[in-house]
Protein backbone atom coordinates (compact mmCIF):
# COMPACT_ATOMS: atom_id res chain seq x y z
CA UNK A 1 103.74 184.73 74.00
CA UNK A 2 107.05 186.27 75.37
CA UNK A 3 107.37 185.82 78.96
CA UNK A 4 108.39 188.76 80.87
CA UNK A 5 111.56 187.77 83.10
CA UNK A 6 110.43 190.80 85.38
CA UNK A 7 106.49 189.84 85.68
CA UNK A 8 107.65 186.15 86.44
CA UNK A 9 110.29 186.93 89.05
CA UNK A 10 107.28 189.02 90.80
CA UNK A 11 104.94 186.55 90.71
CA UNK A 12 107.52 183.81 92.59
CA UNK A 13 108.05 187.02 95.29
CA UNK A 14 105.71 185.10 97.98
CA UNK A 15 107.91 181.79 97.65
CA UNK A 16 111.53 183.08 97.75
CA UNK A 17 113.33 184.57 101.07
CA UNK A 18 113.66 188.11 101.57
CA UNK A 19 117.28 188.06 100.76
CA UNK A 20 116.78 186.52 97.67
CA UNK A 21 113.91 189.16 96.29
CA UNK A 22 116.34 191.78 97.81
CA UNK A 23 119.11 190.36 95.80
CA UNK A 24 117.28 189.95 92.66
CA UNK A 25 115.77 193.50 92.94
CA UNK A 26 119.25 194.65 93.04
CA UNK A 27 120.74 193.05 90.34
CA UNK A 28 117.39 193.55 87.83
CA UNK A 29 117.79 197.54 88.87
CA UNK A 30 121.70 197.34 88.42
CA UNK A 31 121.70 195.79 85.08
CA UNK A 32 118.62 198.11 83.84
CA UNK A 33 120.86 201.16 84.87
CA UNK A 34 123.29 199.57 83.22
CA UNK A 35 121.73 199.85 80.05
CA UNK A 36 120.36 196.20 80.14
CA UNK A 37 117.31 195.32 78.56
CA UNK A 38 114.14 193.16 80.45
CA UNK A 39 114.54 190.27 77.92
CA UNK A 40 118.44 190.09 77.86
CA UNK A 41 119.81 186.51 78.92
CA UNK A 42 120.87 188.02 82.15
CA UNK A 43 117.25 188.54 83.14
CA UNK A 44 116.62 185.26 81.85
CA UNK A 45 118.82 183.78 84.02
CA UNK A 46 117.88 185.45 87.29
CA UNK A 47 114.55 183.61 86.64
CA UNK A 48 115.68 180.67 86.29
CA UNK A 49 117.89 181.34 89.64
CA UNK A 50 113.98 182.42 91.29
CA UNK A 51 112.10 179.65 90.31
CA UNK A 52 115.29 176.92 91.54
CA UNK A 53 115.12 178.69 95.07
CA UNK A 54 111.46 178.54 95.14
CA UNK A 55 111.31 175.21 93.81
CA UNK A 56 113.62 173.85 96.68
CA UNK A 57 112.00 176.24 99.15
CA UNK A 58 108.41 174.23 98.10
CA UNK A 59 110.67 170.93 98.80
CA UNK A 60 111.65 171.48 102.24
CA UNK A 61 108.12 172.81 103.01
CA UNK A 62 107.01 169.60 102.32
């Protein structure tokens, strides 16, 4: 199953700052505009950039 960079970004939403959903809102739109598809490496890599926030946002929780 292909994952969906889009669905997964959503789904880390409750564990990431505002800033950062802001941020990655704005870039997804930007690069769809753009011409950009939703499983380009650049989506691929703002997912990996959600899930290392959330994962350190999890640590200092703890």
């Amino acid at each position: 199953m292909e994952l969906n960079p889009i669905y997964e970004i959503n789904k880390l939403q409750e564990q990431l700052p505002l800033s950062v959903v802001q941020d990655l809102h704005q870039r997804i739109a930007d690069w769809l505009s753009s011409g950009g598809n939703y499983d380009d490496p650049y989506m691929f890599q703002q997912l990996r950039y959600a899930r290392n926030v959330a994962r350190r946002m999890n640590r200092n929780d703890n």
